[in-house]
Protein backbone atom coordinates (compact mmCIF):
# COMPACT_ATOMS: atom_id res chain seq x y z
CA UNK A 1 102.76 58.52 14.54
CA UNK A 2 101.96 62.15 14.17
CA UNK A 3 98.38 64.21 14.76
CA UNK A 4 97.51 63.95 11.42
CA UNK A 5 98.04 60.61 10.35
CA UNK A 6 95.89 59.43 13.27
CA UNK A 7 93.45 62.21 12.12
CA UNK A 8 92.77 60.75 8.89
CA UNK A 9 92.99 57.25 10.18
CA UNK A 10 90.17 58.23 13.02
CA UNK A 11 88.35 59.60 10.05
CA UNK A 12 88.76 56.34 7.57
CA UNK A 13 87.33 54.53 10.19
CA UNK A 14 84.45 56.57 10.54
CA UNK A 15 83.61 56.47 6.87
CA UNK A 16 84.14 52.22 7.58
CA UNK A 17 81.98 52.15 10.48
CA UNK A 18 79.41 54.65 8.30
CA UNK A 19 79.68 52.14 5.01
CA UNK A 20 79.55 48.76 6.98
CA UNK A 21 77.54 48.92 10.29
CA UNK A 22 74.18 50.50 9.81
CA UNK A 23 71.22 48.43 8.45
CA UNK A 24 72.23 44.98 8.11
CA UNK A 25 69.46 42.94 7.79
CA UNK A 26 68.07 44.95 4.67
CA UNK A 27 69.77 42.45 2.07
CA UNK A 28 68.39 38.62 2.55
CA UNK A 29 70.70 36.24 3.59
CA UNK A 30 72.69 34.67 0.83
CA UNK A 31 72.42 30.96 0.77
CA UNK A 32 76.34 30.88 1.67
CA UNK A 33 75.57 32.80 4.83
CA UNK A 34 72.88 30.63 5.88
CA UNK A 35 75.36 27.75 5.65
CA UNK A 36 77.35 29.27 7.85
CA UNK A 37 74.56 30.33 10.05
CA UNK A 38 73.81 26.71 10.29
CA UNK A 39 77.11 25.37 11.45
CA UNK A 40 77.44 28.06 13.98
CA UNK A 41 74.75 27.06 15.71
CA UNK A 42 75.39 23.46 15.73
CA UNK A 43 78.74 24.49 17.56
CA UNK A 44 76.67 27.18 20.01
CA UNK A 45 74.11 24.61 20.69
CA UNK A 46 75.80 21.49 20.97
CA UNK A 47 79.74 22.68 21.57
CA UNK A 48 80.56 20.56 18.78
CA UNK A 49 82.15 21.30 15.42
CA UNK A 50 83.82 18.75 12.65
CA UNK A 51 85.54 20.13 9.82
CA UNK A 52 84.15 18.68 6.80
CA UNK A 53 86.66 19.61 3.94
CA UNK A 54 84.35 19.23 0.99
CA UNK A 55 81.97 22.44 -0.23
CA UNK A 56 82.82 23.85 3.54
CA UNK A 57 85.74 25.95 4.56
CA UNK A 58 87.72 26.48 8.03
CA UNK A 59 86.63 27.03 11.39
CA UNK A 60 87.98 30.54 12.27
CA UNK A 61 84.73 32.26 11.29
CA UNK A 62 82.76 30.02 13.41
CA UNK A 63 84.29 30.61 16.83
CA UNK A 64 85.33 33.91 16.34
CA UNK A 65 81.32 34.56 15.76
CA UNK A 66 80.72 32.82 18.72
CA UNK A 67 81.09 35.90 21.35
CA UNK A 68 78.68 38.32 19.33
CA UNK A 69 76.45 35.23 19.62
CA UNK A 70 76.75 35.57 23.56
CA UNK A 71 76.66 38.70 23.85
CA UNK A 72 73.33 39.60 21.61
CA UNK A 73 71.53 37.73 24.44
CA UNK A 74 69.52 35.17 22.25
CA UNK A 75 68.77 32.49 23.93
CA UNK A 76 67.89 29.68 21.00
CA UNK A 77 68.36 29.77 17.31
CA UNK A 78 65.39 31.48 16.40
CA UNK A 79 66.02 34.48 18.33
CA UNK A 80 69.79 35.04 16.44
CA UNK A 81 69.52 37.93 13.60
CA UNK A 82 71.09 39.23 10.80
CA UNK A 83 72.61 42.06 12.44
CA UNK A 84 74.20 39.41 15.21
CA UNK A 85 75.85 37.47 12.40
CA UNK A 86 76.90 40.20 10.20
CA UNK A 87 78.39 42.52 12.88
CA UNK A 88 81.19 39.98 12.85
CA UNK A 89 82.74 40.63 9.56
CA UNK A 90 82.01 44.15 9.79
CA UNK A 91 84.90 44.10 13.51
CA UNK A 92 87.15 42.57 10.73
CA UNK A 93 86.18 44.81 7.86
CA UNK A 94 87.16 47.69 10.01
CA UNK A 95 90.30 46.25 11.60
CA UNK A 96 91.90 45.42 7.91
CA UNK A 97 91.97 49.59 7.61
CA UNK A 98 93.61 49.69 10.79
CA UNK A 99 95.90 47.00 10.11
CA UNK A 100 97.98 49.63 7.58
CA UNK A 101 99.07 51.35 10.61
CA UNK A 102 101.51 48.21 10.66
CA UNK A 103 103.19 49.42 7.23
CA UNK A 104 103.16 53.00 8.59
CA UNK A 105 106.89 53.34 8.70
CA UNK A 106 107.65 51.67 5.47
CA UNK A 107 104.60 53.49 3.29
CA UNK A 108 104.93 56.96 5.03
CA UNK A 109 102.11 59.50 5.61
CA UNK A 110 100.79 60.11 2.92
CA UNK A 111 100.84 56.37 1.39
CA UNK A 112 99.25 54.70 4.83
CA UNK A 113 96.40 57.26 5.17
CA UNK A 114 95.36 56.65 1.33
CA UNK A 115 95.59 53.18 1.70
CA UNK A 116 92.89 53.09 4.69
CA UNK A 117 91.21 55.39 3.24
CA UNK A 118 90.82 53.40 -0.18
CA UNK A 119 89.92 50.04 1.88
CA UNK A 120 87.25 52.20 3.87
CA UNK A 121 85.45 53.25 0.85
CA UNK A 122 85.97 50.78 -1.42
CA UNK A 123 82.89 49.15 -3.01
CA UNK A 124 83.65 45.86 -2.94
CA UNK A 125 85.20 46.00 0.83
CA UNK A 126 82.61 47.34 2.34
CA UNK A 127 79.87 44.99 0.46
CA UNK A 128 81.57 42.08 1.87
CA UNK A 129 81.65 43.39 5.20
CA UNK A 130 78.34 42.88 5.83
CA UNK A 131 78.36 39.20 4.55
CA UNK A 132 78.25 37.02 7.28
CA UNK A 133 81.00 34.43 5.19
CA UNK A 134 84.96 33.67 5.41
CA UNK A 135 86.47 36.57 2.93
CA UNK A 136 86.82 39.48 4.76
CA UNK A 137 88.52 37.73 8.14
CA UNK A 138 90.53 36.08 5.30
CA UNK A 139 91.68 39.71 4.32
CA UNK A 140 91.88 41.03 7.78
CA UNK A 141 94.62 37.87 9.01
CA UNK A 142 96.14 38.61 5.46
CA UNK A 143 96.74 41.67 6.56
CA UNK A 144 98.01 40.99 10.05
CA UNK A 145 100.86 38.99 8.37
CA UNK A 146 101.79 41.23 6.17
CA UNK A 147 102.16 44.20 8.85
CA UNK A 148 103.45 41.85 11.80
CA UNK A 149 105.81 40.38 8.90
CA UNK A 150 107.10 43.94 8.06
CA UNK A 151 107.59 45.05 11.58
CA UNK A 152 109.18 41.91 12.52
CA UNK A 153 111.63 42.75 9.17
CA UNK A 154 112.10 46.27 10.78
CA UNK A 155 112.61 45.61 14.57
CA UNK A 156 113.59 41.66 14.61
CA UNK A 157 111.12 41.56 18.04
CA UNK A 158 110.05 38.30 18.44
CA UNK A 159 106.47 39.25 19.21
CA UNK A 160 105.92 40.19 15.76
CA UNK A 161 107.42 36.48 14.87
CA UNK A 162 104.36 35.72 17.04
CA UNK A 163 102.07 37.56 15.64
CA UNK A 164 103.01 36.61 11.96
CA UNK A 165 102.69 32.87 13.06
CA UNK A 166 99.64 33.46 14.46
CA UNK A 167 98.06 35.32 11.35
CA UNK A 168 99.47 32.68 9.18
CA UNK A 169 97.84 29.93 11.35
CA UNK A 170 94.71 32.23 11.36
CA UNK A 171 94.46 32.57 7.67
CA UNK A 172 94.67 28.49 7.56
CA UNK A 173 91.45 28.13 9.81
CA UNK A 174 89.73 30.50 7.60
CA UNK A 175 89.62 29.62 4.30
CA UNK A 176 91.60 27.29 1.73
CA UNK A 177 92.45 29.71 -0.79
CA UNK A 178 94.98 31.01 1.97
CA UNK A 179 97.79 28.93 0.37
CA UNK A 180 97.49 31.48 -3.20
CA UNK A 181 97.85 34.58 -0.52
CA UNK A 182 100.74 32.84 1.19
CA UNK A 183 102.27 31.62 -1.74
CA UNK A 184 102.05 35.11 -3.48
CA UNK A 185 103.71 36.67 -0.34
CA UNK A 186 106.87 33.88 -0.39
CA UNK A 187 107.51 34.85 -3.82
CA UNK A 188 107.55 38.19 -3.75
CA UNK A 189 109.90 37.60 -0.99
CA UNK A 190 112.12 36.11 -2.89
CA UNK A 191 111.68 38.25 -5.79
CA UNK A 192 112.56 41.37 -3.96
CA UNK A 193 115.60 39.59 -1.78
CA UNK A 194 116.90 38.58 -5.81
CA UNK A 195 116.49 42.46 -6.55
CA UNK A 196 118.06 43.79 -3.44
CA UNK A 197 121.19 41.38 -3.94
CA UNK A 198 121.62 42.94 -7.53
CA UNK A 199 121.64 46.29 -5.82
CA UNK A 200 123.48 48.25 -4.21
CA UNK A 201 122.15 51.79 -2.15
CA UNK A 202 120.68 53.30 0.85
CA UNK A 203 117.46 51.13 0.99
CA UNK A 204 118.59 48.62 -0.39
CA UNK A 205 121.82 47.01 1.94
CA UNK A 206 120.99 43.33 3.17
CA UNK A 207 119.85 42.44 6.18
CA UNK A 208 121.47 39.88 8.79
CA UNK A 209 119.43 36.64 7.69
CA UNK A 210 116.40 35.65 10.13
CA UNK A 211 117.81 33.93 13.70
CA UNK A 212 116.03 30.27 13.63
CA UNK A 213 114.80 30.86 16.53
CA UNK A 214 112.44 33.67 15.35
CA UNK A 215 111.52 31.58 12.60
CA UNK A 216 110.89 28.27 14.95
CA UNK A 217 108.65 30.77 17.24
CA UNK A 218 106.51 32.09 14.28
CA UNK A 219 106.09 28.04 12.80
CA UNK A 220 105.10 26.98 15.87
CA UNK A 221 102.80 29.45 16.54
CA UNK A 222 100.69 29.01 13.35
CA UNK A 223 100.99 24.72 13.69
CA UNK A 224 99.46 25.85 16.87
CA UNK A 225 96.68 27.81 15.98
CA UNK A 226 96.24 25.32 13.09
CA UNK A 227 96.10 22.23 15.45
CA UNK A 228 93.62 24.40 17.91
CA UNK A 229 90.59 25.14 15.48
CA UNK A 230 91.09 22.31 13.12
CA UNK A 231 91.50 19.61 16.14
CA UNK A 232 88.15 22.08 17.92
CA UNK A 233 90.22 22.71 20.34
CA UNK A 234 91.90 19.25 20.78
CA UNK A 235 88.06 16.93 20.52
CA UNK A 236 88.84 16.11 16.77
CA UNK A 237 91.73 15.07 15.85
CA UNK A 238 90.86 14.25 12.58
CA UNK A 239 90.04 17.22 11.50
CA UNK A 240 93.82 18.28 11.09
CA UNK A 241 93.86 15.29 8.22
CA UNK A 242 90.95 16.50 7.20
CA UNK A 243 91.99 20.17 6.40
CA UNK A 244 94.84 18.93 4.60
CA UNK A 245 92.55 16.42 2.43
CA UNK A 246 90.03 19.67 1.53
CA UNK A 247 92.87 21.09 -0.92
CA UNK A 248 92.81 18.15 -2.76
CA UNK A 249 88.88 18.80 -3.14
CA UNK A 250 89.27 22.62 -3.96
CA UNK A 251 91.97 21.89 -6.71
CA UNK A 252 89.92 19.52 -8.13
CA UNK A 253 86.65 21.84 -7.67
CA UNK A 254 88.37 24.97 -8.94
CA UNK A 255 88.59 23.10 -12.80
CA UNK A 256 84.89 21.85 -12.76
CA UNK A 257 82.13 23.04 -15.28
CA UNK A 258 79.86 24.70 -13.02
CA UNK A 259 78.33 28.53 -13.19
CA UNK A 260 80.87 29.55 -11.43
CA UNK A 261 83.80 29.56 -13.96
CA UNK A 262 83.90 32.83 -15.51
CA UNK A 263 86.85 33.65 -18.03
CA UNK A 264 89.85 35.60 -16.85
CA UNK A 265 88.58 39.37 -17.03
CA UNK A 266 85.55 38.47 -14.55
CA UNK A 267 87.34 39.90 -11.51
CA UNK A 268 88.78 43.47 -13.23
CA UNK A 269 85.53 43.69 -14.92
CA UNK A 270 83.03 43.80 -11.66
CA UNK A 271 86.11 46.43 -10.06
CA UNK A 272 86.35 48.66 -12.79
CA UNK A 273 83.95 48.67 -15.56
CA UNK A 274 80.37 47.00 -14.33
CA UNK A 275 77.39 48.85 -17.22
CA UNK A 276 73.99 48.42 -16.72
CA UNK A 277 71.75 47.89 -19.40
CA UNK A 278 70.27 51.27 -17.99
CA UNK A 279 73.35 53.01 -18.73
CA UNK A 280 74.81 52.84 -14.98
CA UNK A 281 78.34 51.72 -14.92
CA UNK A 282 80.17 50.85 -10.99
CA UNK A 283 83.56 51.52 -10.85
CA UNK A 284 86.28 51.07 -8.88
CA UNK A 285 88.50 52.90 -11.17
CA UNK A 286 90.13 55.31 -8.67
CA UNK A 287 91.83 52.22 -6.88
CA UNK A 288 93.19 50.90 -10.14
CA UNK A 289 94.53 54.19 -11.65
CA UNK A 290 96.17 55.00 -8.29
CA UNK A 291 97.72 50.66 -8.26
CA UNK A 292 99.14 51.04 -11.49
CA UNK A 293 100.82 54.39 -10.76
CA UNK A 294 102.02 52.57 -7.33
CA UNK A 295 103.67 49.56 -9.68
CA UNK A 296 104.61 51.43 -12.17
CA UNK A 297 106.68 53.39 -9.35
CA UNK A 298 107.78 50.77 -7.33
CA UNK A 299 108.99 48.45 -10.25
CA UNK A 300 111.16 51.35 -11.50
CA UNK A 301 112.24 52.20 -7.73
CA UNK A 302 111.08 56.21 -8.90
CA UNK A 303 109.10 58.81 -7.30
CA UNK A 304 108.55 56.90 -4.02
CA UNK A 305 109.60 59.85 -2.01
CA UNK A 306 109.33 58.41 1.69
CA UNK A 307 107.78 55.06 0.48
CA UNK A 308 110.12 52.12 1.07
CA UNK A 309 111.50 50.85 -2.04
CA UNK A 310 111.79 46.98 -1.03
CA UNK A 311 108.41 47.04 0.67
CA UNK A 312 106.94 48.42 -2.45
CA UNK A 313 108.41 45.99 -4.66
CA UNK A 314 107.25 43.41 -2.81
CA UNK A 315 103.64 44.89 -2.50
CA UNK A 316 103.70 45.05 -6.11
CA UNK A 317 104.63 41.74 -7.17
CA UNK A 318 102.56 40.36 -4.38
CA UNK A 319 99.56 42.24 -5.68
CA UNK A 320 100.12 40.96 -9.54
CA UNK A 321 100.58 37.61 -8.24
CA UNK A 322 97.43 37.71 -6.48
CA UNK A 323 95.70 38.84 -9.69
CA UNK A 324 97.03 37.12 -12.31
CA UNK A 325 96.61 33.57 -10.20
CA UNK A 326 92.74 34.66 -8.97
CA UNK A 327 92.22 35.32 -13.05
CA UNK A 328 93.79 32.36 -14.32
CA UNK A 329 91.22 29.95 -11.90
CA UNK A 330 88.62 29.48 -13.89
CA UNK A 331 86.24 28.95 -10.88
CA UNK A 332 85.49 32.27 -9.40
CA UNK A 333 82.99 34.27 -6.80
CA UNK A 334 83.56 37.69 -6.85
CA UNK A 335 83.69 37.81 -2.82
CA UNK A 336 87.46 36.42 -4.28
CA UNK A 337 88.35 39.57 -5.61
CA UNK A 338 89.02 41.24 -1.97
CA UNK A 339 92.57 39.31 -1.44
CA UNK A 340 93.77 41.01 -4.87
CA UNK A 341 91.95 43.95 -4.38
CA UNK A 342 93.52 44.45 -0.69
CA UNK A 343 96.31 44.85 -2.72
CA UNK A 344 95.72 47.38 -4.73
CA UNK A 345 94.64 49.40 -2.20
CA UNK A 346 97.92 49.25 -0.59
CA UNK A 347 99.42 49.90 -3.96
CA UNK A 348 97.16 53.17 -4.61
CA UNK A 349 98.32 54.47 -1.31
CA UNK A 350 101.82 54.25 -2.93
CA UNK A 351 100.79 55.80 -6.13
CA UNK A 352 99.13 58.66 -4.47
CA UNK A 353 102.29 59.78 -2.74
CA UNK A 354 104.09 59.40 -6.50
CA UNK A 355 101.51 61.74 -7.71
CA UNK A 356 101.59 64.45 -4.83
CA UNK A 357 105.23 64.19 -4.95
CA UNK A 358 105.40 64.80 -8.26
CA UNK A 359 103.04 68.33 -8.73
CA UNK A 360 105.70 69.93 -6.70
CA UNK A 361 103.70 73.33 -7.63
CA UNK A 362 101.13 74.63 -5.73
CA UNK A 363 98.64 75.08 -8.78
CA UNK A 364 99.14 71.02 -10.21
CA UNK A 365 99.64 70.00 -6.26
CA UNK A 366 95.93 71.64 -5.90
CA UNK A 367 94.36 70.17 -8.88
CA UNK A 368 95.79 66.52 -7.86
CA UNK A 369 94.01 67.01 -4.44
CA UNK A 370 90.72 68.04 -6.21
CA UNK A 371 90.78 65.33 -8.63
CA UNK A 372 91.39 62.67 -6.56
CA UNK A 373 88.98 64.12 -3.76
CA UNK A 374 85.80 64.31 -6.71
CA UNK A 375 86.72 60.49 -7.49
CA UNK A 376 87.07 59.82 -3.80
CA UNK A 377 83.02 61.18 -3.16
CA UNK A 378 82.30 58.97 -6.22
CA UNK A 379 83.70 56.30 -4.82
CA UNK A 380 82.20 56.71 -1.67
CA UNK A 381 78.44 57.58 -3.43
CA UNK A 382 78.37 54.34 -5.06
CA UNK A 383 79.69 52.37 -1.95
CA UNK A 384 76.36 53.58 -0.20
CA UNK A 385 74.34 52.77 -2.85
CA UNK A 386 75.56 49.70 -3.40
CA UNK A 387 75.30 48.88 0.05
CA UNK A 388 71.96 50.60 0.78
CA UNK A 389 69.85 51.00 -2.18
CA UNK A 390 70.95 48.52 -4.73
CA UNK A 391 72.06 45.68 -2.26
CA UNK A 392 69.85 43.16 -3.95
CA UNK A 393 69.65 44.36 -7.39
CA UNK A 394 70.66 42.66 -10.14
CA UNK A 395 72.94 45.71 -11.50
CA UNK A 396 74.99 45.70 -8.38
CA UNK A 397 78.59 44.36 -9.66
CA UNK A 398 78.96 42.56 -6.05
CA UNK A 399 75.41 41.09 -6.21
CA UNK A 400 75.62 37.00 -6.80
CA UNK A 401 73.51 34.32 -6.69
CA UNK A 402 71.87 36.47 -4.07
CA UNK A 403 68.61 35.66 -2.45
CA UNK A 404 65.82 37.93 -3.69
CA UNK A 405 63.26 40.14 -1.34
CA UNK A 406 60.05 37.79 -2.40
CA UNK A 407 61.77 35.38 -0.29
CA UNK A 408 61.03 37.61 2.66
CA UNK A 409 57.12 37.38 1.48
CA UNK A 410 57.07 33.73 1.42
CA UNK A 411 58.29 33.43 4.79
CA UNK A 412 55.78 36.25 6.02
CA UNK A 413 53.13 34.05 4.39
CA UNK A 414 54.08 31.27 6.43
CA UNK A 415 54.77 33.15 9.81
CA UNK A 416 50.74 34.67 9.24
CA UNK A 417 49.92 31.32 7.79
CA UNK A 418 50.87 29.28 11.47
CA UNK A 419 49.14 31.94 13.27
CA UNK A 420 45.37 30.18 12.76
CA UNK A 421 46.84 26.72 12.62
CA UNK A 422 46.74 24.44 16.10
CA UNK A 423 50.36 23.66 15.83
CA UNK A 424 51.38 27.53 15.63
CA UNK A 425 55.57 26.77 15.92
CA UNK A 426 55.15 23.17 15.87
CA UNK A 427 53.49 23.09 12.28
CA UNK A 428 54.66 20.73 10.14
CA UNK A 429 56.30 22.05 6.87
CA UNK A 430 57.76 19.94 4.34
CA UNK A 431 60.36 21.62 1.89
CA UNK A 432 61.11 19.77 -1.72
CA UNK A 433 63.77 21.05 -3.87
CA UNK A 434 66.30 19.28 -6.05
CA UNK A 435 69.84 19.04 -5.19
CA UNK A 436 69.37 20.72 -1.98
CA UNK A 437 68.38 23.97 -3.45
CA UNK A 438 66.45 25.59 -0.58
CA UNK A 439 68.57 27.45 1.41
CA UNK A 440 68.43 30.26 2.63
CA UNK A 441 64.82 28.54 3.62
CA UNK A 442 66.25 26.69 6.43
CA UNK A 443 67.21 30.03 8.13
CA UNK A 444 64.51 31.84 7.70
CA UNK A 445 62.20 28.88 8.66
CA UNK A 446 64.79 28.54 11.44
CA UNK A 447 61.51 29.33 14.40
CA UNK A 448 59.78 26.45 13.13
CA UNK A 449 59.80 23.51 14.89
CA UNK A 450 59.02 21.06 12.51
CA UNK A 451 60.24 20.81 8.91
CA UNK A 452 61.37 18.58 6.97
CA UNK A 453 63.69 19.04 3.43
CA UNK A 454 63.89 16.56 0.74
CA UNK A 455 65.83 16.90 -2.50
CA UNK A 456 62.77 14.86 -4.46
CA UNK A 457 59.26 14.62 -3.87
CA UNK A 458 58.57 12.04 -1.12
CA UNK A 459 55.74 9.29 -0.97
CA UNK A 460 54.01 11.43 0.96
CA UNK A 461 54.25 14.80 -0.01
CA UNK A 462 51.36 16.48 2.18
CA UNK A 463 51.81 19.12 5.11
CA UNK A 464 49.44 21.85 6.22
CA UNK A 465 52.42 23.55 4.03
CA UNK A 466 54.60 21.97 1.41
CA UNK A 467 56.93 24.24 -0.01
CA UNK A 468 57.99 22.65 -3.77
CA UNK A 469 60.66 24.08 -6.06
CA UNK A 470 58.88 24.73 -9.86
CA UNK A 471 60.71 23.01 -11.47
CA UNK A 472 59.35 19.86 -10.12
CA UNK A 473 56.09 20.40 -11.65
CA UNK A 474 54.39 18.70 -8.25
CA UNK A 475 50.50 20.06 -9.63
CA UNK A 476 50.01 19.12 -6.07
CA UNK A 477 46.20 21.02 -6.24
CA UNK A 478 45.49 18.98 -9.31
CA UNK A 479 46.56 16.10 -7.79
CA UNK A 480 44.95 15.99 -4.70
CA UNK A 481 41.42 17.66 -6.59
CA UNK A 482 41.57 20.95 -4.36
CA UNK A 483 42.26 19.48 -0.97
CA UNK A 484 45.62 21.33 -1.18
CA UNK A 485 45.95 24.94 -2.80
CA UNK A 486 49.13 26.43 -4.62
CA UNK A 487 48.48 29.79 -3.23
CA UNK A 488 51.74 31.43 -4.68
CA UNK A 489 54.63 31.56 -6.88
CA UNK A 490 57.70 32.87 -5.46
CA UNK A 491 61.10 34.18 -6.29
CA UNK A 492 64.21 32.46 -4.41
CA UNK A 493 66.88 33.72 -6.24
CA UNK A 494 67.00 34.37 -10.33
CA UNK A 495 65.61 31.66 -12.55
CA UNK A 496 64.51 30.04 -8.99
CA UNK A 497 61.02 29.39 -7.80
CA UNK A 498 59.31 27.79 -5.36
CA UNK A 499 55.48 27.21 -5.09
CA UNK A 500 53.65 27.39 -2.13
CA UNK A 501 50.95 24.65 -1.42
CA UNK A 502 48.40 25.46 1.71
CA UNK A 503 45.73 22.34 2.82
CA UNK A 504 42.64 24.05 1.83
CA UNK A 505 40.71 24.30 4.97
CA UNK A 506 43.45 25.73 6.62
CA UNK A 507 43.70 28.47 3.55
CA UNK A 508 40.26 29.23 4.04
CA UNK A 509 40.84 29.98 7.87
CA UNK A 510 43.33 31.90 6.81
CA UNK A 511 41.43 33.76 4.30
CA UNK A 512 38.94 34.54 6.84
CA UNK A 513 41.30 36.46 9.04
CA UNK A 514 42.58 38.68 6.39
CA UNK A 515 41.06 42.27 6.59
CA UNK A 516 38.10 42.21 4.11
CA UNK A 517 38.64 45.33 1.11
CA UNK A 518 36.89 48.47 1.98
CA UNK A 519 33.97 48.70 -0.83
């Protein structure tokens, strides 16, 4: 690999490092990520994990966060941060730009260092870097198979069989929706292997079919990893029924009326055209000019220059199988988007070298390099202030179901609330929402000692704080004639609210500590 490739792969992963690592507790936790918080410290506390194949997916992200977990040097739950958590997918999020590297050979230059570049600065790639949830490792082992499968296609060394067993097996303890990735890559196999026998040229001559061997190595390598984190490491054996009983659940979750099934344009929408009702529109548009140029090259087998024509085929078809699958589901997240959208990076890369190669003047050739540096800064502009200004806002095309900053004031309220009560830590708090509908809550109340969550209003409702979801209409200060106080309304996530109820001695001690207004 020459000076200058690794020159603008150095700087790509600057500008990932610069997008992804700094400030990562400014957005609340999302209720997904607090999930997840949950389970990993179950397994950090107890050593014990059980797959549980309905609403939760695979292991992978849980042991893999287990060493940033040792080495931030908390010592219980409460002591475990954002930043800890987070700096997990952000290793991932960086290693999926240096993962192209892999393709380097079969892209070229110019292709592999717009393709990192593009998954560097991209929106949506660095957004979900800094959630602490299963997508971006998803992506990352995505990506490992792809570039272990293409240098296993180029060298036949059976450590890249390895490796493309192991990424396979890796993408299985990560998340379900691996089979649509895997099942996208087969067929574009196929696809292009149909193609190439229909052709006849330079890059297109067969290759001497895959020894069994290679191919025995690289299933037996992902069974393995399989069997490792869905067993937990051999101390439940159900679990590897289990994961195979959870796509039952998602298939049958994935067709459900819930508020997560969007129609078919919900993906392509939040990429490339997101407006504001202030005007603001969040695109992605670079990345999808660029991908269509790439397909529209590599389905016609033009303009490629040093790009390989099979392995851009077969990016390609992958890519609109990806899409056109993810669309057609009706239930979607838009953390979804980044196994399509890894695509299209990879595709852009292609369609950038089609457009350099084809201003062969020095005048167009300069204008193409302006043009696509301008939309480059604007793509990297709104990445930072998606990430860093707008990373709660309701205008921010990545922004769901996300937990609002009044959260952060309910919890202060508490924290200043146990200060002048006995129990300090060990103050009892009772949390009443329907349908479970608390969390983040138990995270951030994670340094309490004692609290208790109920999905309905118990018999006995009372604590020195009760934290009730509106909804419930629990009039708890009516109720009880002023013995307890509802002493605030606040904002969980949209159209959710919780009211905080205080005993009313305890309020009034805490009234009395509270730094009187200067007259």
């Amino acid at each position: 690999m020459n000076r200058r490739l690794w020159f603008w792969l150095l700087f790509a992963i600057c500008a990932a490092l610069a997008l992804r690592l700094p400030g990562l507790n400014l957005r609340p936790f999302h209720n997904d990520e607090a999930v997840n918080a949950a389970i990993l410290h179950k397994l950090w506390e107890t050593g014990r994990y059980n797959y549980d194949p309905h609403q939760f997916h695979g292991p992978a992200l849980y042991y893999l966060a287990l060493p940033a977990v040792w080495l931030s040097g908390a010592k219980n739950y409460g002591e475990l941060t954002e930043t800890t958590l987070r700096s997990v997918p952000v290793v991932f999020g960086v290693g999926i730009v240096l993962l192209v590297v892999l393709l380097r050979d079969g892209l070229g230059r110019t292709a592999t260092a717009t393709a990192a570049g593009l998954l560097a600065i991209s929106p949506a790639m660095a957004f979900y870097s800094r959630y602490f949830i299963h997508e971006t490792l998803l992506v990352f082992f995505t990506g490992l198979v792809l570039g272990a499968g293409w240098r296993w296609a180029q060298t036949r060394c059976v450590r890249w069989a390895v490796a493309c067993g192991a990424g396979t097996g890796l993408m299985f303890a990560t998340k379900e929706t691996c089979v649509v990735s895997l099942a996208a890559m087969c067929l574009a196999a196929m696809c292009v292997a149909w193609v190439g026998s229909q052709q006849h040229g330079a890059h297109t001559a067969p290759q001497a079919p895959a020894p069994a061997s290679h191919c025995a190595i690289a299933l037996g390598a992902a069974a393995l990893v399989w069997v490792m984190f869905y067993s937990s490491f051999f101390a439940n054996p159900g679990g590897m029924a289990d994961s195979l009983r959870a796509f039952g659940f998602w298939i049958g979750h994935a067709g459900t009326q819930t508020a997560h099934v969007h129609p078919w344009h919900f993906y392509f929408e939040r990429l490339f055209w997101y407006a504001t009702g202030g005007g603001q529109v969040w695109t992605e548009g670079l990345i999808g000019v660029l991908a269509l140029v790439g397909a529209a090259a590599s389905l016609a087998g033009k303009w490629l220059g040093p790009v390989n024509p099979q392995l851009a085929r077969f990016i390609c078809v992958y890519t609109i199988i990806l899409a056109a699958v993810y669309s057609l589901i009706p239930y979607k997240t838009p953390w979804c988007m980044l196994s399509p959208l890894h695509g299209m990076t990879l595709l852009g890369g292609i369609g950038a070298t089609v457009l350099v190669g084809l201003a062969t003047r020095f005048l167009p050739r300069l204008t193409m390099y302006v043009l696509l540096g301008a939309a480059a800064a604007h793509l990297c502009w709104q990445s930072w202030a998606l990430n860093f200004r707008y990373f709660a806002h309701r205008t921010n095309p990545y922004v769901y179901a996300q937990t609002v900053p009044d959260i952060l004031r309910l919890v202060d309220t508490i924290e200043r609330i146990s200060r002048v009560e006995s129990g300090g830590s060990k103050m009892l708090i009772k949390v009443i929402a329907p349908e479970h509908d608390y969390w983040p809550l138990p995270w951030y109340l994670r340094r309490f000692e004692h609290v208790g969550w109920w999905d309905k209003i118990p018999d006995d409702p009372f604590a020195p704080v009760t934290v009730v979801a509106s909804g419930l209409n629990a009039s708890f200060d009516e109720k009880t004639q002023k013995r307890w106080l509802m002493v605030g309304l606040f904002e969980l996530r949209p159209t959710v609210f919780f009211e905080l109820y205080v005993q009313a001695d305890l309020w009034e001690r805490y009234v009395a500590t509270l730094p009187r207004p200067q007259e």
